[in-house]
Protein backbone atom coordinates (compact mmCIF):
# COMPACT_ATOMS: atom_id res chain seq x y z
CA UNK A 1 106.67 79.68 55.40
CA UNK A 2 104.62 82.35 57.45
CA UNK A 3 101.24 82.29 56.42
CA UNK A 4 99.88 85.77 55.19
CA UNK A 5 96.13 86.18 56.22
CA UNK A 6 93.99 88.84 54.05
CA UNK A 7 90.20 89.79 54.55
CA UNK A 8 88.37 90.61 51.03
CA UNK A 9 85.51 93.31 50.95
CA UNK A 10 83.32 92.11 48.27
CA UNK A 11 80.56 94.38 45.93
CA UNK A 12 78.66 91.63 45.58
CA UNK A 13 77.41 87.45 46.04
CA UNK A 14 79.44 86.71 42.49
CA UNK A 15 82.73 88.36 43.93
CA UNK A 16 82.31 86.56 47.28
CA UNK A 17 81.98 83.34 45.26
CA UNK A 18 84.51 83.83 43.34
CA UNK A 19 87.19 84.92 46.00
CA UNK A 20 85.59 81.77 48.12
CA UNK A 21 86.00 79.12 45.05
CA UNK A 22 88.64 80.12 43.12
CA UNK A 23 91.00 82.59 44.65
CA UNK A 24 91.14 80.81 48.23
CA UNK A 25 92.33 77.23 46.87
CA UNK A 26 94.88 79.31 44.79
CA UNK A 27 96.48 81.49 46.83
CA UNK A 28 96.20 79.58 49.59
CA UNK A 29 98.46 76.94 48.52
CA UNK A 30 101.36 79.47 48.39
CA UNK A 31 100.56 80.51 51.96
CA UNK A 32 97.91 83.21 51.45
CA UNK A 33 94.17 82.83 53.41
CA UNK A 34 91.90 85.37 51.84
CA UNK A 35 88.66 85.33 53.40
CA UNK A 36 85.88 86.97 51.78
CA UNK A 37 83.06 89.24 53.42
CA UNK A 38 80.35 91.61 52.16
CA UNK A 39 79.35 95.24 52.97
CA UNK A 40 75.91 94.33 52.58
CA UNK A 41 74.46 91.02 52.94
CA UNK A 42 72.22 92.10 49.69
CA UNK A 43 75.27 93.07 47.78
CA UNK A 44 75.98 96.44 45.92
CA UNK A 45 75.11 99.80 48.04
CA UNK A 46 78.80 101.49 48.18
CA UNK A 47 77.77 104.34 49.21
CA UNK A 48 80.68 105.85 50.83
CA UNK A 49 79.96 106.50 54.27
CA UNK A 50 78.82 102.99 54.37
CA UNK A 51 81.99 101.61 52.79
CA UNK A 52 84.06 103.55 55.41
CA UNK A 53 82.21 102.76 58.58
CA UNK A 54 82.68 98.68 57.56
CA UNK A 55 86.39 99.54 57.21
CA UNK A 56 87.04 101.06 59.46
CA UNK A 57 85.16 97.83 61.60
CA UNK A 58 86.82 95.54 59.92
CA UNK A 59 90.34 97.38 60.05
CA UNK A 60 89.85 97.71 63.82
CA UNK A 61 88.88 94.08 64.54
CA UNK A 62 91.13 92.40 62.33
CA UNK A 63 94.45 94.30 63.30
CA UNK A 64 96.72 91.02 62.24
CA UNK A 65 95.57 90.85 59.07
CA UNK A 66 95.60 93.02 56.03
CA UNK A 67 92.85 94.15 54.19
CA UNK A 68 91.79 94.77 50.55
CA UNK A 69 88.53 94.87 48.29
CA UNK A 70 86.84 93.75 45.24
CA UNK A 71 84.50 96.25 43.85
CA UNK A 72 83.76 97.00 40.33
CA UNK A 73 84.43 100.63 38.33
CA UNK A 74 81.04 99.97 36.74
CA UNK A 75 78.71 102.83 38.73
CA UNK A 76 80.42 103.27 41.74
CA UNK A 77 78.51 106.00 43.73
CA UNK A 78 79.35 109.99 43.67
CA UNK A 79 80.04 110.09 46.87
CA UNK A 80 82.59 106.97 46.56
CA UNK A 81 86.37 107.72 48.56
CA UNK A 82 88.25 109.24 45.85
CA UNK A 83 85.51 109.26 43.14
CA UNK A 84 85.48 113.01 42.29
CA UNK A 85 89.35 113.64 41.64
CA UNK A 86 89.11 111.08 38.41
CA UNK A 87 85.97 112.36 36.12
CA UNK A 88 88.34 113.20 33.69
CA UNK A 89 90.36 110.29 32.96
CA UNK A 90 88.48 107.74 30.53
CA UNK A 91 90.82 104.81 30.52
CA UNK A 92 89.85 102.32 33.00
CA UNK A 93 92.67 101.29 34.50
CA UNK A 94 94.00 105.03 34.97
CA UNK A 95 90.59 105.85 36.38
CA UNK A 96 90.63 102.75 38.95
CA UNK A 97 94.08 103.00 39.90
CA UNK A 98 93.15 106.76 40.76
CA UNK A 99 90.51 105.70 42.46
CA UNK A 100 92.26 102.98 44.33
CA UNK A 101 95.00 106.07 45.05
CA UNK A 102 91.94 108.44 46.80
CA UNK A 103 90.36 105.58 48.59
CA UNK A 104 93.64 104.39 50.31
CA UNK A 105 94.33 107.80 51.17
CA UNK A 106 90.86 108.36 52.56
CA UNK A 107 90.55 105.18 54.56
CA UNK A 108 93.92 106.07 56.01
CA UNK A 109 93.20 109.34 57.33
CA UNK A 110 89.74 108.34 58.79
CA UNK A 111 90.48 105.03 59.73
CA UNK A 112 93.84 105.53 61.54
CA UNK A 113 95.17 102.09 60.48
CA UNK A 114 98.12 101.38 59.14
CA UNK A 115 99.02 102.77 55.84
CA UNK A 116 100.51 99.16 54.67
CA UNK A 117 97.31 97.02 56.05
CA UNK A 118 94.83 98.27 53.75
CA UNK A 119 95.25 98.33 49.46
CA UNK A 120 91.91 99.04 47.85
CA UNK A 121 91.20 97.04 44.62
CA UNK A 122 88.64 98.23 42.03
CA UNK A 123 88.18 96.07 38.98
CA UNK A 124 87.39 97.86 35.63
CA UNK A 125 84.97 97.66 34.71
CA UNK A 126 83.03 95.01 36.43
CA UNK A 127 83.77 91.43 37.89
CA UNK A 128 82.31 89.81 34.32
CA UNK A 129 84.93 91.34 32.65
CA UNK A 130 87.04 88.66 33.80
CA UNK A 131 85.21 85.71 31.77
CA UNK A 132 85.85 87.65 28.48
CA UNK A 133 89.14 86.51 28.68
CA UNK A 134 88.50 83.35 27.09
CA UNK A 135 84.78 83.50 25.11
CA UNK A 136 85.89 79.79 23.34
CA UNK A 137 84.81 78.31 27.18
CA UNK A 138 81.33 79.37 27.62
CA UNK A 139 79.64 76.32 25.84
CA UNK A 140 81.43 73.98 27.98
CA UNK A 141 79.33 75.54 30.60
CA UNK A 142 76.37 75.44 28.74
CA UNK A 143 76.29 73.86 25.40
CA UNK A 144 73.57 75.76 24.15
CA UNK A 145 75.62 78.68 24.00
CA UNK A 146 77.98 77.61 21.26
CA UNK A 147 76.10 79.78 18.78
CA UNK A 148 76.43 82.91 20.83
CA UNK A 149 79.96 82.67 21.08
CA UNK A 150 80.83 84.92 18.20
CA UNK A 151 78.76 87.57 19.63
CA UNK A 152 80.64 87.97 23.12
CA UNK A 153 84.21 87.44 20.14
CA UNK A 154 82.82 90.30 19.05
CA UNK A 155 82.43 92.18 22.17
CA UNK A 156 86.07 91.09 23.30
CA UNK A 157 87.95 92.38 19.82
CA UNK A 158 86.16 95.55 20.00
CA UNK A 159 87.99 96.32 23.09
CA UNK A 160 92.20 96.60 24.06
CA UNK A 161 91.51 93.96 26.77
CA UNK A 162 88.61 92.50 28.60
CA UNK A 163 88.87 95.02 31.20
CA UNK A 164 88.08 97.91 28.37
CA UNK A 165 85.05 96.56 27.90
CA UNK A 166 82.90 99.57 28.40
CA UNK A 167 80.80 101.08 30.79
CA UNK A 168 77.72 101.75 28.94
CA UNK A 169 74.22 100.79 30.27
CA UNK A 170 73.24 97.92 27.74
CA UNK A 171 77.39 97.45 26.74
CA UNK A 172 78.95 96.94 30.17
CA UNK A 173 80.49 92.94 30.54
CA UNK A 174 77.11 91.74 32.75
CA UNK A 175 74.57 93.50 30.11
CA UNK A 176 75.96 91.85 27.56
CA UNK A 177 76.31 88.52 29.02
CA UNK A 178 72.70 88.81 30.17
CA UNK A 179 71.45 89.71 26.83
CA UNK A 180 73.31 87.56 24.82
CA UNK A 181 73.43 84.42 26.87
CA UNK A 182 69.67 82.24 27.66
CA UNK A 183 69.27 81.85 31.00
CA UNK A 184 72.61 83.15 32.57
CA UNK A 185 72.98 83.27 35.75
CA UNK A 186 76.33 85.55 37.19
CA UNK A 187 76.54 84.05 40.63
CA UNK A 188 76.52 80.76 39.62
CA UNK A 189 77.89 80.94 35.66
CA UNK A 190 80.49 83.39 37.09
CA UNK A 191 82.33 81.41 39.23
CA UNK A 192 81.63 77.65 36.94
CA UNK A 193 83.31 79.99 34.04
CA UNK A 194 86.17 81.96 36.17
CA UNK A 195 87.01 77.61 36.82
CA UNK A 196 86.95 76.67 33.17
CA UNK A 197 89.19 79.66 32.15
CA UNK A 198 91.08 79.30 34.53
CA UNK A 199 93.20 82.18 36.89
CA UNK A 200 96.49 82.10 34.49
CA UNK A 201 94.49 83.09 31.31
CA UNK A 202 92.37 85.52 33.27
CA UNK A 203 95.54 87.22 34.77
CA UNK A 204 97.29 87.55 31.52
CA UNK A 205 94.56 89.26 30.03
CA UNK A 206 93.21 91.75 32.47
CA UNK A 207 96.43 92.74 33.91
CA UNK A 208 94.54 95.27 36.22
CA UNK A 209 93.46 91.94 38.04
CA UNK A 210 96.91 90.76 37.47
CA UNK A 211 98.53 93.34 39.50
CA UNK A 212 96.16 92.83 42.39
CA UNK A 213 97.14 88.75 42.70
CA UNK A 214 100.62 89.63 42.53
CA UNK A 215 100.48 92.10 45.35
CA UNK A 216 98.90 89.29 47.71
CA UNK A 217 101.50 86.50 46.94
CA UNK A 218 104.16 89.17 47.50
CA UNK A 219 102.81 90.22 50.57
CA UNK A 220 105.53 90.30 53.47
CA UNK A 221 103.41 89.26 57.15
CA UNK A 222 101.70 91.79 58.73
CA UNK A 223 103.23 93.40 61.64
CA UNK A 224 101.21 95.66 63.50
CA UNK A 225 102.85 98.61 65.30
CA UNK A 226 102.80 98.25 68.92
């Protein structure tokens, strides 16, 4: 089996975790080694001239492996590759996947690298959308949080999937997990929770997230051009 090795650009700490603890052990028992890195060591700050530059770094230096990212919809800068050409689409998954589209095709023509090496991943609308796919876990984490549970239900069946969940400033997935849940924490709750779901409910209900897995188990290796 040839081993496929991939290098994840991370938003944040919580996707870093997350790619480190749960993704890693998972995909690489089929033969896929993600490793995980951040733009900034303080997470967040996307701006886009930043974004490319580390790229374009990373592209450069790791020429035998391929490259992706893990950055959330949720207020991604103005000036973010491919930002502009999708104000008008309001689905999610539309708007990443156009996103995704202007961001590959941006890194490509600035970066020089090979068109198949990088594939940009943007998750609507935020990582913490993810652990909405199964609200009945969150007081195994934390038993005090039983009697919130119908709250975040509530949340969930308002929306056509956990990755609908919307954008809003007090309504996005983290705002409401921060207001409705005592003393969460995302780094730490985000990853203990992502566990207890587990990857096979997550994938079936954000299928955004879905499509991104299956791309790196179906990954052919790498072969840079000469």
């Amino acid at each position: 089996m040839n081993n496929i090795h991939i290098v994840v650009v991370c938003e944040g700490e919580t996707e870093e975790t997350f790619v480190k603890r749960i993704l890693a052990p998972d995909l690489g028992n089929k033969g896929v080694f993600v490793m995980p890195t951040l733009v900034d060591s303080r997470g967040g700050n996307l701006k886009g001239q930043r974004v490319l530059r580390y790229l374009r770094n990373t592209l450069r230096t790791r020429q035998n492996a391929y490259v992706t990212t893990f950055f959330d919809l949720y207020r991604l800068p103005p000036d973010f590759p491919g930002q502009v050409k999708v104000a008008v689409h309001t689905n999610p998954l539309d708007r990443a996947t156009k996103i995704e589209t202007g961001f590959h095709t941006e890194v490509i023509e600035k970066v020089h690298c090979h068109p198949e090496q990088f594939f940009p991943h943007i998750q609507p609308y935020e990582f913490e959308a993810l652990l909405f796919s199964d609200t009945a876990q969150f007081p195994r984490e934390e038993p005090a949080w039983q009697r919130h549970v119908h709250k975040l239900e509530i949340a969930r069946q308002s929306a056509d999937s956990p990755e609908h969940i919307n954008d809003g400033p007090e309504t996005h997935p983290s705002a409401l997990l921060e207001r409705i849940l005592p003393l969460y924490n995302k780094v730490r709750h985000g990853t203990a929770l992502s566990s207890k779901i587990g990857l096979d409910r997550i994938r079936a209900e954000c299928k955004h997230f879905d499509a991104w897995l299956t791309r790196m188990e179906t990954l052919p290796p790498f072969q840079p051009e000469a």
